[in-house]
PDB file of N, CA and C in Angstrom:
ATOM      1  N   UNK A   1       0.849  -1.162   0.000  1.00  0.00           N
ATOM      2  CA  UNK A   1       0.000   0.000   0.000  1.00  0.00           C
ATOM      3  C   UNK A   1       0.906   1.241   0.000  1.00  0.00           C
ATOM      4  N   UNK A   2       0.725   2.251  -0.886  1.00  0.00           N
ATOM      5  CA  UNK A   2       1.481   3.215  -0.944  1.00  0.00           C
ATOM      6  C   UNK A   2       0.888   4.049   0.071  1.00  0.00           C
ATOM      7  N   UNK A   3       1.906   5.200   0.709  1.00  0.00           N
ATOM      8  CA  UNK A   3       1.709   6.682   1.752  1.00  0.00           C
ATOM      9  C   UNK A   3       0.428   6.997   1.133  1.00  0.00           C
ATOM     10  N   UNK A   4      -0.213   7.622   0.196  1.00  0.00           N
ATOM     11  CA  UNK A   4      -1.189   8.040  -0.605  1.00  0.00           C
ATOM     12  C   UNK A   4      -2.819   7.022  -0.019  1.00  0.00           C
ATOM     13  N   UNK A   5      -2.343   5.887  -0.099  1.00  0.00           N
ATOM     14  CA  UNK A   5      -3.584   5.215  -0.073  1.00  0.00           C
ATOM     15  C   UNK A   5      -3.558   5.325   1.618  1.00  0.00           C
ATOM     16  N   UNK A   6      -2.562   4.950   2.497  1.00  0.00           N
ATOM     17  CA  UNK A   6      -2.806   4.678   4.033  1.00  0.00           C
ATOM     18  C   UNK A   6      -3.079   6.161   4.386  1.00  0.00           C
ATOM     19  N   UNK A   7      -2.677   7.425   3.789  1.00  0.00           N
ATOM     20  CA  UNK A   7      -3.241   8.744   4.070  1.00  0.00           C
ATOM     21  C   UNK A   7      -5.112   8.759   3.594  1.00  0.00           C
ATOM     22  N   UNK A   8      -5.518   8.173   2.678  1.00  0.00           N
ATOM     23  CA  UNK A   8      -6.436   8.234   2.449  1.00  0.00           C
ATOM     24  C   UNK A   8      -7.668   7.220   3.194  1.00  0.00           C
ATOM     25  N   UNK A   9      -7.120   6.135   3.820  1.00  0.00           N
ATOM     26  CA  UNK A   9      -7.847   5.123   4.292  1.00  0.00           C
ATOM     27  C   UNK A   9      -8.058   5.487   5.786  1.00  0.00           C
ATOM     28  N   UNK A  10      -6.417   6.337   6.055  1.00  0.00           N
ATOM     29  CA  UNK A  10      -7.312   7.249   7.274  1.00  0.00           C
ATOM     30  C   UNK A  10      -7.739   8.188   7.953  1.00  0.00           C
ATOM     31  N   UNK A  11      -7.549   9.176   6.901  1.00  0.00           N
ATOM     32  CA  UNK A  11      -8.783   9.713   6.419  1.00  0.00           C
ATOM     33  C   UNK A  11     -10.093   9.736   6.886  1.00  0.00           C
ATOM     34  N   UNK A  12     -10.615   8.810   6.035  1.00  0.00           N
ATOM     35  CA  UNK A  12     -11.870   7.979   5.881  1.00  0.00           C
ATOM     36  C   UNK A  12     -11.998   7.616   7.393  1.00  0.00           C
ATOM     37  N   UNK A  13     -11.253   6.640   7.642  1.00  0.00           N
ATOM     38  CA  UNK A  13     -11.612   5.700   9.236  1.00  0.00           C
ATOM     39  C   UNK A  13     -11.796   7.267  10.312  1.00  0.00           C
ATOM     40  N   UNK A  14     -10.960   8.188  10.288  1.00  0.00           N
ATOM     41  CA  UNK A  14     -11.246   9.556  11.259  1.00  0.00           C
ATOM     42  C   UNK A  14     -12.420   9.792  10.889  1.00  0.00           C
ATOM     43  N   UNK A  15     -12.858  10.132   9.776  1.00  0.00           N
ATOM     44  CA  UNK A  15     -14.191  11.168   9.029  1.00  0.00           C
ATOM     45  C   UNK A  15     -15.287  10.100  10.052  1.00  0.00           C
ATOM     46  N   UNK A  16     -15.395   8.696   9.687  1.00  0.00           N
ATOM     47  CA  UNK A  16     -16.522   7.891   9.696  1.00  0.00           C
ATOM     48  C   UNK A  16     -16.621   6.877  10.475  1.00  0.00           C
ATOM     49  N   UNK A  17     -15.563   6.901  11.614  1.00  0.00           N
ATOM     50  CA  UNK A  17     -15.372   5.559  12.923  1.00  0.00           C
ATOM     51  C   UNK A  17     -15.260   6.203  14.447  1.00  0.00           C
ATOM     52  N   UNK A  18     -15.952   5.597  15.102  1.00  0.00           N
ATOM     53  CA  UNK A  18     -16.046   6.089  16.465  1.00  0.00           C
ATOM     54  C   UNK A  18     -14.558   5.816  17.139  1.00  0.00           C
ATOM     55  N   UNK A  19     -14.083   6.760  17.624  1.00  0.00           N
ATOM     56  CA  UNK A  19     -12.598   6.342  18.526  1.00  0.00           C
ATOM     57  C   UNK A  19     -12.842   6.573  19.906  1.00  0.00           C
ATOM     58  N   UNK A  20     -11.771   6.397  20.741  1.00  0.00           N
ATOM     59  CA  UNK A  20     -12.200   6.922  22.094  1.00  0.00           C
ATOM     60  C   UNK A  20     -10.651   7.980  22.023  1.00  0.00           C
ATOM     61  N   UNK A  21     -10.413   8.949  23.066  1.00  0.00           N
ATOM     62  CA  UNK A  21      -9.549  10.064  22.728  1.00  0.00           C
ATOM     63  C   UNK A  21      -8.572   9.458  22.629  1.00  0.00           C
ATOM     64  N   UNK A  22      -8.097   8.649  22.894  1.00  0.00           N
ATOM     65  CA  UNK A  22      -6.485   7.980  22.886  1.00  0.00           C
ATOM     66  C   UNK A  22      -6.285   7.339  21.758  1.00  0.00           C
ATOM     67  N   UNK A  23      -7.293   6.914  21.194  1.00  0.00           N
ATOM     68  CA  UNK A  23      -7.358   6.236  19.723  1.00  0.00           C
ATOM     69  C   UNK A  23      -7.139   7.145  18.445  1.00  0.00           C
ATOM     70  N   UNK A  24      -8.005   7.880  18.710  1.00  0.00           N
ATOM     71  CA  UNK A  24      -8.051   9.097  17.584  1.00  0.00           C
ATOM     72  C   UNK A  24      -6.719   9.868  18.113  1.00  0.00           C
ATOM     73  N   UNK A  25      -5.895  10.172  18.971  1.00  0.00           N
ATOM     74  CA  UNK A  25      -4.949  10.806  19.035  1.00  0.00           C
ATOM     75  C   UNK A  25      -3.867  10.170  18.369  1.00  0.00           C
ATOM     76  N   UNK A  26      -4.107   8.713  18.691  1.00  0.00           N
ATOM     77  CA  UNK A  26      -3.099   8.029  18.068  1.00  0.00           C
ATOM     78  C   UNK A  26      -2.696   7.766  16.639  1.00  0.00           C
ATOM     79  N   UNK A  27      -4.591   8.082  15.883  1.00  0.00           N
ATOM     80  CA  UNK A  27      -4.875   7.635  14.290  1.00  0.00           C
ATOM     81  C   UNK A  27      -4.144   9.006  14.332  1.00  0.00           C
ATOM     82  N   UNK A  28      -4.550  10.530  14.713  1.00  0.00           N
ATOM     83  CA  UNK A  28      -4.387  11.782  14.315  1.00  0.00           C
ATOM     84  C   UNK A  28      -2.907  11.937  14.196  1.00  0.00           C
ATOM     85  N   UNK A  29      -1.958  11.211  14.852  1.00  0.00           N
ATOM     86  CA  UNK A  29      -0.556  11.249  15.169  1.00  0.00           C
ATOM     87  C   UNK A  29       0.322  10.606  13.897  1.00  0.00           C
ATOM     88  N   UNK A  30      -0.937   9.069  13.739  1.00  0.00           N
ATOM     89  CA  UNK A  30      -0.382   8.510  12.375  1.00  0.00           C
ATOM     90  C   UNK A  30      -0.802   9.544  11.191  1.00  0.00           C
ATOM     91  N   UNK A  31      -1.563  10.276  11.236  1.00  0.00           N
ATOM     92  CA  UNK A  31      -1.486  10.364  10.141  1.00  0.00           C
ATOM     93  C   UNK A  31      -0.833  11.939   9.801  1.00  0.00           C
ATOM     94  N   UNK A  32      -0.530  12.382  11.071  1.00  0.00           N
ATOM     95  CA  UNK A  32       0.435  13.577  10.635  1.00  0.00           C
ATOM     96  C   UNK A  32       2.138  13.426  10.215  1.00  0.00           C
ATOM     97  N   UNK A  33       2.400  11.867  10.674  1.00  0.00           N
ATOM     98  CA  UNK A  33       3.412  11.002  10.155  1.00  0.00           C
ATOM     99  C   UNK A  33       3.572  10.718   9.221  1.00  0.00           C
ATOM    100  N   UNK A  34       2.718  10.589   8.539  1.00  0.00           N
ATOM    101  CA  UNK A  34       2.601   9.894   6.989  1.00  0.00           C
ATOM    102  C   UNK A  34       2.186  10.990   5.985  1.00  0.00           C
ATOM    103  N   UNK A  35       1.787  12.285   6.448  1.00  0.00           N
ATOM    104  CA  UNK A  35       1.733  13.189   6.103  1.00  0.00           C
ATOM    105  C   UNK A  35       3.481  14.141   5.494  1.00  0.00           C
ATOM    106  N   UNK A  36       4.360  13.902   6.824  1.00  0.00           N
ATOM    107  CA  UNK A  36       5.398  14.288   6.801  1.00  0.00           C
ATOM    108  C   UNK A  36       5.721  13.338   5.574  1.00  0.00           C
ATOM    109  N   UNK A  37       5.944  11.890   5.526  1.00  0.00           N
ATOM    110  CA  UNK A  37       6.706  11.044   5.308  1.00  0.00           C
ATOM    111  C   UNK A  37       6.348  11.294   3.557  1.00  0.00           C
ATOM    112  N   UNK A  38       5.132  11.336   3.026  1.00  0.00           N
ATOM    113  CA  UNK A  38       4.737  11.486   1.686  1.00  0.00           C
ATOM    114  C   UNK A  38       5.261  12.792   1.546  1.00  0.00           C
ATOM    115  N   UNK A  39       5.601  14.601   2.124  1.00  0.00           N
ATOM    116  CA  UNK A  39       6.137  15.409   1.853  1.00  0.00           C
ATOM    117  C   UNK A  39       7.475  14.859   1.383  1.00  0.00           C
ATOM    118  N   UNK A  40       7.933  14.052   2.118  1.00  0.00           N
ATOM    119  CA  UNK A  40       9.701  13.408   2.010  1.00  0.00           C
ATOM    120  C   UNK A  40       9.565  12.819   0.860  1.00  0.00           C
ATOM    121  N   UNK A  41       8.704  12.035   0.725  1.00  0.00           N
ATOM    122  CA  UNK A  41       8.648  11.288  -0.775  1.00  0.00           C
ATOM    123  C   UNK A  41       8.754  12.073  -1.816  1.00  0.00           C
ATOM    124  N   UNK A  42       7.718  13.261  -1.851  1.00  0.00           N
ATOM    125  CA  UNK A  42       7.635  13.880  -3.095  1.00  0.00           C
ATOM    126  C   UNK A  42       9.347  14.935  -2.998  1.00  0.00           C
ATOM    127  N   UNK A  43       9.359  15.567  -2.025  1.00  0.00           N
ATOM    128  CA  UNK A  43      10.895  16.058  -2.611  1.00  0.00           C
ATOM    129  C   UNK A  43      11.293  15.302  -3.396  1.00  0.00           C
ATOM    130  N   UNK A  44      11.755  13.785  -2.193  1.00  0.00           N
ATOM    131  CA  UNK A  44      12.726  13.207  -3.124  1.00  0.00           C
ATOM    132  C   UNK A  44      12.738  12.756  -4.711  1.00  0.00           C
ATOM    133  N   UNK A  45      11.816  12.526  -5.002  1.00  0.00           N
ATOM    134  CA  UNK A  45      11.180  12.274  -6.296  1.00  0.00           C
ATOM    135  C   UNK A  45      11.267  13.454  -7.248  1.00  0.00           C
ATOM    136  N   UNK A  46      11.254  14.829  -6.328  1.00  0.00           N
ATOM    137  CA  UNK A  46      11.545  15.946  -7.231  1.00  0.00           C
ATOM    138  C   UNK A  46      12.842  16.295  -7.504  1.00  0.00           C
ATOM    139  N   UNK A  47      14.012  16.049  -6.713  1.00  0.00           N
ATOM    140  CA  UNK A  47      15.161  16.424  -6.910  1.00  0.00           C
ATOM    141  C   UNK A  47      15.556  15.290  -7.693  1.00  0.00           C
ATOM    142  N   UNK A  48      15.163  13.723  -7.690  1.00  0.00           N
ATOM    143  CA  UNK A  48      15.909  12.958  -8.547  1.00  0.00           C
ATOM    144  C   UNK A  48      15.112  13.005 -10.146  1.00  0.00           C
ATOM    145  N   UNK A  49      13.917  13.530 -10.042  1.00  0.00           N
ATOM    146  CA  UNK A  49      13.848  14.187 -11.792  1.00  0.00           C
ATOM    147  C   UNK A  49      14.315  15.191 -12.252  1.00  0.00           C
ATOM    148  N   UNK A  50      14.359  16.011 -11.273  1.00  0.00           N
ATOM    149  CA  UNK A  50      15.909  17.493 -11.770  1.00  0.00           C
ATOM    150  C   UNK A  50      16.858  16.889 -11.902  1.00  0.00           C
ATOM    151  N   UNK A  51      17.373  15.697 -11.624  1.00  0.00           N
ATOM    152  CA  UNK A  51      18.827  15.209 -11.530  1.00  0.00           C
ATOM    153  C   UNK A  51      18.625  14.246 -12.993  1.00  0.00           C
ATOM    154  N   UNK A  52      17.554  13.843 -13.655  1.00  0.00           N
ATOM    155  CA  UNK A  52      17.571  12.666 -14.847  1.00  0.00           C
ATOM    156  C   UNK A  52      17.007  13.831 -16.292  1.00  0.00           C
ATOM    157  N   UNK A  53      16.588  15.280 -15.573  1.00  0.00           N
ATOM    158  CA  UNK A  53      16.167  16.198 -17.023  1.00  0.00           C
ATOM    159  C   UNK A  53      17.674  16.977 -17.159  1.00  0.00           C
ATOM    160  N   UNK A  54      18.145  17.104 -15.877  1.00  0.00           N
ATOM    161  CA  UNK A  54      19.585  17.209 -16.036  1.00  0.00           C
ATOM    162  C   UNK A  54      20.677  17.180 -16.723  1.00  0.00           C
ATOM    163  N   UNK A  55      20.499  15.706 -16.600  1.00  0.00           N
ATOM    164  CA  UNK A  55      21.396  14.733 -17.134  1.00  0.00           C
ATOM    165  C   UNK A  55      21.034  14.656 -19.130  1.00  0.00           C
ATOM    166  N   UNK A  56      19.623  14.932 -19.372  1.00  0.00           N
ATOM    167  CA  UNK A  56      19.229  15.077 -20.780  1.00  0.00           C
ATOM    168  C   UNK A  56      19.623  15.709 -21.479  1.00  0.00           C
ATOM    169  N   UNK A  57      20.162  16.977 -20.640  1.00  0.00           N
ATOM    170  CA  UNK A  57      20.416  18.211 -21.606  1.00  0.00           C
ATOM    171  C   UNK A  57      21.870  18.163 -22.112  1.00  0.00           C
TER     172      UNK A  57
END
């Protein structure tokens, strides 16, 4: 499962599932994690296509 889909699945489970506060702190925690972690992704993904249009010219 890619960052994209587990950001989106919970999502969903926050929007539409009963938690108790420690639960939802915990989903809210994951998913400000995976939030970070997909920012990290996309840099990286952006500097290594500057580095392969780069390399084209």
């Amino acid at each position: 499962m890619t960052t994209l889909d587990q950001i989106n699945e919970l999502r969903a489970e926050l929007q539409s599932c009963f938690f108790t506060k420690a639960e939802r702190a915990s989903a809210e925690a994951e998913l400000a994690s995976l939030l970070a972690q997909a920012q990290s992704e996309k840099e990286q993904f952006e500097r290594h296509l500057g580095e392969i249009l780069a390399d084209l010219e």
